[in-house]
C-alpha atoms as a PDB file:
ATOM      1  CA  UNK A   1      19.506  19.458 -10.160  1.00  0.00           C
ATOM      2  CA  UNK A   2      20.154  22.196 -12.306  1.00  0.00           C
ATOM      3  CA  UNK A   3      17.589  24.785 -13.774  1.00  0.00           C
ATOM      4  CA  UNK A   4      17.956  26.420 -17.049  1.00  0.00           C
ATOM      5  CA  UNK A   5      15.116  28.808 -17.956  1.00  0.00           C
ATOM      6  CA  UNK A   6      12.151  26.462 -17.911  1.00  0.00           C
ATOM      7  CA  UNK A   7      14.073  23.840 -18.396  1.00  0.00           C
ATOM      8  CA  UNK A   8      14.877  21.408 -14.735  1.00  0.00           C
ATOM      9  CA  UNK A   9      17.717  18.480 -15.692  1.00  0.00           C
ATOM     10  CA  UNK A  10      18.038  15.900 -12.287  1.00  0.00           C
ATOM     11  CA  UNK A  11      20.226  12.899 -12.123  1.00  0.00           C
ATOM     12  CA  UNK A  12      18.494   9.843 -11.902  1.00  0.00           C
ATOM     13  CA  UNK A  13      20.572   8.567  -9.195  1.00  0.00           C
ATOM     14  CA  UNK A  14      18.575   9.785  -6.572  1.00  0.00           C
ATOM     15  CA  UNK A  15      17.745   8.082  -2.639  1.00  0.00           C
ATOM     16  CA  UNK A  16      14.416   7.578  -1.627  1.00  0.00           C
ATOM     17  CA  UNK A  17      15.078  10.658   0.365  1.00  0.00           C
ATOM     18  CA  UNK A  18      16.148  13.027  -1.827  1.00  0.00           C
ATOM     19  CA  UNK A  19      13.266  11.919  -4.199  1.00  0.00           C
ATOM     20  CA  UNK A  20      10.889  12.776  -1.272  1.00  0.00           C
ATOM     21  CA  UNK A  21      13.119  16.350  -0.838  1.00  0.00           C
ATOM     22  CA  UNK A  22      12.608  16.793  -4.889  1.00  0.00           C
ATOM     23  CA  UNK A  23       9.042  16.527  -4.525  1.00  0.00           C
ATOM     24  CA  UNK A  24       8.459  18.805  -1.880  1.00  0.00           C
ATOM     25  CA  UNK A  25      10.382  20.863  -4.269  1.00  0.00           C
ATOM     26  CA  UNK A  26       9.255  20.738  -7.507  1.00  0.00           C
ATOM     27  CA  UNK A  27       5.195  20.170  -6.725  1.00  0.00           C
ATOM     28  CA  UNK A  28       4.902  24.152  -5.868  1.00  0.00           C
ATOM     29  CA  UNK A  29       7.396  24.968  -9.035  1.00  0.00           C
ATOM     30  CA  UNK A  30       5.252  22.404 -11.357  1.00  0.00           C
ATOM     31  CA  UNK A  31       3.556  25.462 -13.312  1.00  0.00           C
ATOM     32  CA  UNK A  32       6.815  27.130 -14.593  1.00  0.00           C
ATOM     33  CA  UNK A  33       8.602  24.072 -15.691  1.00  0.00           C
ATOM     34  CA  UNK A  34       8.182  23.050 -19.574  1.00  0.00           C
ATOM     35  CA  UNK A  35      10.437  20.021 -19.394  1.00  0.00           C
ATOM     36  CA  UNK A  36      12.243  17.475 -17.290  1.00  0.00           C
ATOM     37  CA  UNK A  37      15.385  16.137 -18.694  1.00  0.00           C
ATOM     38  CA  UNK A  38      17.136  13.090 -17.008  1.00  0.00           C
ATOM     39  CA  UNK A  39      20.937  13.068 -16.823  1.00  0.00           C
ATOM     40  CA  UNK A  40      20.785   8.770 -17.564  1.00  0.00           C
ATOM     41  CA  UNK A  41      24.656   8.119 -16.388  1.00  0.00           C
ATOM     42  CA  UNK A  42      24.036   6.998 -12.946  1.00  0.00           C
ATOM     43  CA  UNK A  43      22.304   4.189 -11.675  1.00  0.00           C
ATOM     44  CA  UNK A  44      18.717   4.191 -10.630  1.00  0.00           C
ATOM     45  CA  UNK A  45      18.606   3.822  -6.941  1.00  0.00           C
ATOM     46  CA  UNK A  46      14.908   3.979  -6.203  1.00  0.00           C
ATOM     47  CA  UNK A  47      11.912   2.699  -8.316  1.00  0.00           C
ATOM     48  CA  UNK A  48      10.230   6.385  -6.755  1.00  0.00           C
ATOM     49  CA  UNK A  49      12.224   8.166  -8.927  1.00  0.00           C
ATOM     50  CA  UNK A  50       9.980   7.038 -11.764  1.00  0.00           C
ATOM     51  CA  UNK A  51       7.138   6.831  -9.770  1.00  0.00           C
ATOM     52  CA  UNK A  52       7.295  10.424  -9.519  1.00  0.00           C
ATOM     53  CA  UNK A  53       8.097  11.180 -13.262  1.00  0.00           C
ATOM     54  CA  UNK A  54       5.179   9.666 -14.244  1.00  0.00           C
ATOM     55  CA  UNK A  55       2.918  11.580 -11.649  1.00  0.00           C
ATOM     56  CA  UNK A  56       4.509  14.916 -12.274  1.00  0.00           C
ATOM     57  CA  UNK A  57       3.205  14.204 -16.187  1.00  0.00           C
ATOM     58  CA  UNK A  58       0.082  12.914 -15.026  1.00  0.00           C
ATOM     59  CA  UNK A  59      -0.675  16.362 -12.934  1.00  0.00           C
ATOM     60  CA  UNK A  60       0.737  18.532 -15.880  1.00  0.00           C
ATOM     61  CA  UNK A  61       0.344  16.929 -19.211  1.00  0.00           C
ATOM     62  CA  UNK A  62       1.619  19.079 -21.448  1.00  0.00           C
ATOM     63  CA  UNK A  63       4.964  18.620 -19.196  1.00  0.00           C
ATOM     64  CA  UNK A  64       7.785  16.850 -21.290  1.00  0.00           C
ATOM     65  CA  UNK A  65       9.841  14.401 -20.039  1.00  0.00           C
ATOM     66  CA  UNK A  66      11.967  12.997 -22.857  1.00  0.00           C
ATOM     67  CA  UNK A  67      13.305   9.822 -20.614  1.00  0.00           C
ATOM     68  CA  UNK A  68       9.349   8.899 -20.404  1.00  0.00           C
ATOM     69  CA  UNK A  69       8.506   9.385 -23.612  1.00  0.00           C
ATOM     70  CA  UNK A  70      11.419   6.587 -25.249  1.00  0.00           C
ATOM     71  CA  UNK A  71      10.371   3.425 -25.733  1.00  0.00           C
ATOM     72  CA  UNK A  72      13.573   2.033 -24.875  1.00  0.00           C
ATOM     73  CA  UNK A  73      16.157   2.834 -22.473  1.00  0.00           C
ATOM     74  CA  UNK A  74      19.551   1.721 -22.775  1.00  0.00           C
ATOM     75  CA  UNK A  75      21.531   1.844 -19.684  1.00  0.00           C
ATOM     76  CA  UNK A  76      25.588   1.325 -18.966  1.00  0.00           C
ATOM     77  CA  UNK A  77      24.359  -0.847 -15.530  1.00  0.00           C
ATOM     78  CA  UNK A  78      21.170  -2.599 -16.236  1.00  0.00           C
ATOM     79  CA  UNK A  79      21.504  -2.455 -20.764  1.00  0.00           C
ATOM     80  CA  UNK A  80      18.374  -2.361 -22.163  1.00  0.00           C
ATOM     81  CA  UNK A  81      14.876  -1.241 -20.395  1.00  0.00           C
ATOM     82  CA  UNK A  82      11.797  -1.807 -22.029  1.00  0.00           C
ATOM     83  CA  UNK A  83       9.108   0.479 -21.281  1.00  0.00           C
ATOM     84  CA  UNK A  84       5.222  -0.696 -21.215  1.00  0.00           C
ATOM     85  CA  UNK A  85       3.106   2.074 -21.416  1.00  0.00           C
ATOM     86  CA  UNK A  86      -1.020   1.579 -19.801  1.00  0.00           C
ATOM     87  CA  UNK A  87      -3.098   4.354 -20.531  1.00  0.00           C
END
């Protein structure tokens, strides 16, 4: 996790516990981030990850999470992920 002005990059690679750690930080910090960029060279360990992606935007709309927003995800381990967006 790395912070750059109001700018947070995390590495999708994260355990089910550090997702629950990354909550715990991020939901206080939510106000004074802008965007959330995924580093997308590791493997996706836990479905939460996204889980929580998707809430963080839902809480702060305006928030910008570029690996949300593509509508295709192309991955070294799993290829090709196609997103199906509900609203």
């Amino acid at each position: 996790m790395e912070f750059d002005g109001d700018v947070l990059t995390i590495d999708m690679s994260m355990s089910m516990e550090e997702v629950t750690e990354f909550e715990k930080f991020i939901r206080p910090r939510i106000d004074y981030i802008k965007t959330i960029e995924v580093e997308e060279d590791s493997a996706l360990k836990s479905s939460a990850f996204i889980a929580l992606l998707v809430s963080l935007k839902r809480t702060k709309p305006e928030l910008k999470i570029p690996f949300l927003e593509k509508e295709l995800l192309t991955s070294k381990k799993y290829g090709s992920i196609h997103w199906i967006c509900h609203d």
